[in-house]
Protein backbone atom coordinates (compact mmCIF):
# COMPACT_ATOMS: atom_id res chain seq x y z
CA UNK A 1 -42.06 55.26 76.76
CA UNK A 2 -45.34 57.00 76.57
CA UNK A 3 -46.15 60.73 76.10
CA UNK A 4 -49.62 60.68 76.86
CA UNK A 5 -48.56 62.78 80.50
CA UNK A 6 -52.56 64.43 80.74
CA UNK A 7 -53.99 63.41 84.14
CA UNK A 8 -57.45 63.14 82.14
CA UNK A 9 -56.06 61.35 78.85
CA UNK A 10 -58.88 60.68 76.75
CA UNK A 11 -59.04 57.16 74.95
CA UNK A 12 -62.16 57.63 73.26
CA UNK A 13 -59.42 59.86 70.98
CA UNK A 14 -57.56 57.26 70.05
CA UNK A 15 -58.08 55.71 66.44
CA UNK A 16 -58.69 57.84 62.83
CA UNK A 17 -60.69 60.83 62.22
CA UNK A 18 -61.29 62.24 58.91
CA UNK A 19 -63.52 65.61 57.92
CA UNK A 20 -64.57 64.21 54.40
CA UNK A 21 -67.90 63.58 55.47
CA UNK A 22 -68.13 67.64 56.11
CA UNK A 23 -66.20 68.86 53.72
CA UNK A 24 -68.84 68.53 50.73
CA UNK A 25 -68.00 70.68 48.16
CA UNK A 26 -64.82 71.86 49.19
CA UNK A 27 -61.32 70.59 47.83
CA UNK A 28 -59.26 69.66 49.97
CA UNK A 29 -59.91 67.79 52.99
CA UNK A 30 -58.44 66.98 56.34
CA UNK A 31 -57.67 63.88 58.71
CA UNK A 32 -56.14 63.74 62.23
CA UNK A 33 -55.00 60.38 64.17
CA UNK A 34 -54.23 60.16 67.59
CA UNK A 35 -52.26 56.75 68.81
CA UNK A 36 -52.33 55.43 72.05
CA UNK A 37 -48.85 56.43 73.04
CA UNK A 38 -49.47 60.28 72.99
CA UNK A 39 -48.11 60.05 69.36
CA UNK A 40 -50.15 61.59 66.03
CA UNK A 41 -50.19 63.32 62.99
CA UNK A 42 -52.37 65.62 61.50
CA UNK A 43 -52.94 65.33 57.45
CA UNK A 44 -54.32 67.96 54.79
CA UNK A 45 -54.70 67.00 51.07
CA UNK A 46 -56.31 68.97 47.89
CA UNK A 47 -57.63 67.84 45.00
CA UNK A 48 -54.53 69.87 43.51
CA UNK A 49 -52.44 66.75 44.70
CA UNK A 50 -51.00 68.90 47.84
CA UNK A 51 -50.21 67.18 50.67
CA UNK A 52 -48.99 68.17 54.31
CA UNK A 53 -48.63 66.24 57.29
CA UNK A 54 -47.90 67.78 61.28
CA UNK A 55 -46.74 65.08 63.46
CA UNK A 56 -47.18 66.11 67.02
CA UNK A 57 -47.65 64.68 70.76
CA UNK A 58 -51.31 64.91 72.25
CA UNK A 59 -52.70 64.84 75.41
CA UNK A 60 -55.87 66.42 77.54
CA UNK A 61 -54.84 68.70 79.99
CA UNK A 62 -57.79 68.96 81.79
CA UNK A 63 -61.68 67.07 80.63
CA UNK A 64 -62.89 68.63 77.09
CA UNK A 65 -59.39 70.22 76.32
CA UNK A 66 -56.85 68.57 73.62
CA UNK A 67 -53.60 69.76 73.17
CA UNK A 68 -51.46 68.94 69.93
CA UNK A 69 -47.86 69.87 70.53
CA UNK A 70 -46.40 69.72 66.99
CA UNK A 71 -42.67 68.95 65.87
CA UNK A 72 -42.46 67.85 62.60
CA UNK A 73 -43.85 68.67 59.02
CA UNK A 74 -43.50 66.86 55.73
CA UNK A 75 -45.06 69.15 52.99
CA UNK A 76 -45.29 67.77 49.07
CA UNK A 77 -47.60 65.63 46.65
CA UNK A 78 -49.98 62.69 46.38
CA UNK A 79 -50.51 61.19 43.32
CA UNK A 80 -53.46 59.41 42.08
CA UNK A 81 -52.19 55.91 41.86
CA UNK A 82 -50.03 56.55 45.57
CA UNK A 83 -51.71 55.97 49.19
CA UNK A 84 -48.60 58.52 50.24
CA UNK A 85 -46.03 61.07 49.26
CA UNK A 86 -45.50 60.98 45.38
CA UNK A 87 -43.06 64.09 46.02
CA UNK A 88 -41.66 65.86 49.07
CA UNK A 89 -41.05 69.70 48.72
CA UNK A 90 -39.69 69.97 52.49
CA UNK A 91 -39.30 68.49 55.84
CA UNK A 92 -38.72 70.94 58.30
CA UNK A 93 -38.98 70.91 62.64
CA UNK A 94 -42.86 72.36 63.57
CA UNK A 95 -43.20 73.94 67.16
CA UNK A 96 -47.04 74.88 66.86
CA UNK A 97 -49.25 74.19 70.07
CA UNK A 98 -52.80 73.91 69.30
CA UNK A 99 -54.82 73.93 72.37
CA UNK A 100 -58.40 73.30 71.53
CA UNK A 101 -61.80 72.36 73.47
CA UNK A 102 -63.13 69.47 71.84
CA UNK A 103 -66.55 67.13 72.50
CA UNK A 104 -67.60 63.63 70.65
CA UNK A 105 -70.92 63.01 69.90
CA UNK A 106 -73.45 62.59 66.88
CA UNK A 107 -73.62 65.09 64.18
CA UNK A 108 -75.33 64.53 61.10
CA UNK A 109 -72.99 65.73 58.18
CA UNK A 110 -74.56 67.65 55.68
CA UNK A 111 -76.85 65.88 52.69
CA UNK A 112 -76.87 62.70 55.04
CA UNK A 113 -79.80 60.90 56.13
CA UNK A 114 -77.91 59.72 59.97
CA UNK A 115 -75.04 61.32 62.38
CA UNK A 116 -72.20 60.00 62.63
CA UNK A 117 -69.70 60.17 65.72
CA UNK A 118 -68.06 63.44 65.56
CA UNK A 119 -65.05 64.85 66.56
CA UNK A 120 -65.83 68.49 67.00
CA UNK A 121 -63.14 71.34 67.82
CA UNK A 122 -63.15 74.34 68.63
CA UNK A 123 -60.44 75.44 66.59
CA UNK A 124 -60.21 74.47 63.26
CA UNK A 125 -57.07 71.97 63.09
CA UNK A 126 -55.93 71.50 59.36
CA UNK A 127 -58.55 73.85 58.09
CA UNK A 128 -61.51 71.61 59.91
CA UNK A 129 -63.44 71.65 62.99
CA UNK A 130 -65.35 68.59 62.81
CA UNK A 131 -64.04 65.00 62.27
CA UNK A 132 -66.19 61.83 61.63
CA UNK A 133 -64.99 58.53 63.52
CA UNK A 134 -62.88 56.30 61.38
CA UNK A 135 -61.12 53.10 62.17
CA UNK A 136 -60.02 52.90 65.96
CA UNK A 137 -57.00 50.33 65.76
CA UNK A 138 -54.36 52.58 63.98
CA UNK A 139 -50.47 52.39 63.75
CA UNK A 140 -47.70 54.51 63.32
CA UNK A 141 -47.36 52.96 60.21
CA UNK A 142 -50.87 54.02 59.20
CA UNK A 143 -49.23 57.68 58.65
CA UNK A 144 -48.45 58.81 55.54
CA UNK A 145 -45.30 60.27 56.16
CA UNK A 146 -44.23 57.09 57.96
CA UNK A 147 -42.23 56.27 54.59
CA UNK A 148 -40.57 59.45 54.14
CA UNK A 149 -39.64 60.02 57.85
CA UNK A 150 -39.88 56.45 59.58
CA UNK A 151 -41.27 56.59 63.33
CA UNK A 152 -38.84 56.14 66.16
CA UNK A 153 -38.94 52.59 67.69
CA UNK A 154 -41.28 53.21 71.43
């Protein structure tokens, strides 16, 4: 079963995006991940060891728009030697709708020397507005959370 319903579903979404590469100087920093199914999560971590994660369904209503329909949140902590959830403080049911316009292109992050492909919104998602490309072949499995609250089987 698929929830990717947009008549203009955009694939050059799908895959990892992360807002390091922006975020200099700050501390926390934010991720998103959109699967091919119409499945993704949404991931903000500080250097405090706080961790959150917003699972949600995505599609593109119409060209340039991306809408994140949101139903789950795991909230806790990383630690340093964990690629997850050292602790969960709560797991609770998240009905947020972000609708956002978006465009991919090159932007060179700051103190870099090249642009990389960019994920830009126009509302800040996680605290960020602009995402640099990651890897493209992701899984539900890549998720964080995917430990704490395992994935349905699709």
């Amino acid at each position: 079963m698929t929830h990717l319903t947009a008549t203009h579903p955009d694939t050059a979404l799908v895959g990892h995006w992360g807002s390091s590469a922006f975020d200099v100087g700050a501390m926390e920093t934010s991720a998103l991940a959109f699967l091919p199914d119409g499945r993704g999560w949404s991931e903000f971590s500080s250097a405090s060891s706080e961790l959150g994660v917003g699972r949600f369904h995505w599609h593109c209503p119409v060209p340039g728009l991306l809408e994140l329909r949101y139903h789950l949140q795991v909230n806790g902590t990383w630690g340093p030697d964990s690629s997850g959830f050292t602790t969960v403080t709560d797991q609770q049911p998240d009905d947020r709708v972000i609708r956002t316009g978006y465009r991919i292109g090159p932007v060179t992050p700051p103190y870099a020397n090249a642009p990389v492909t960019t994920l830009v919104l126009d509302v800040a998602v996680e605290f960020a507005d602009h995402f640099e490309r990651g890897r493209t072949q992701i899984a539900a499995s890549d998720d964080v959370s995917a430990a704490v609250v395992p994935y349905e089987n699709r």
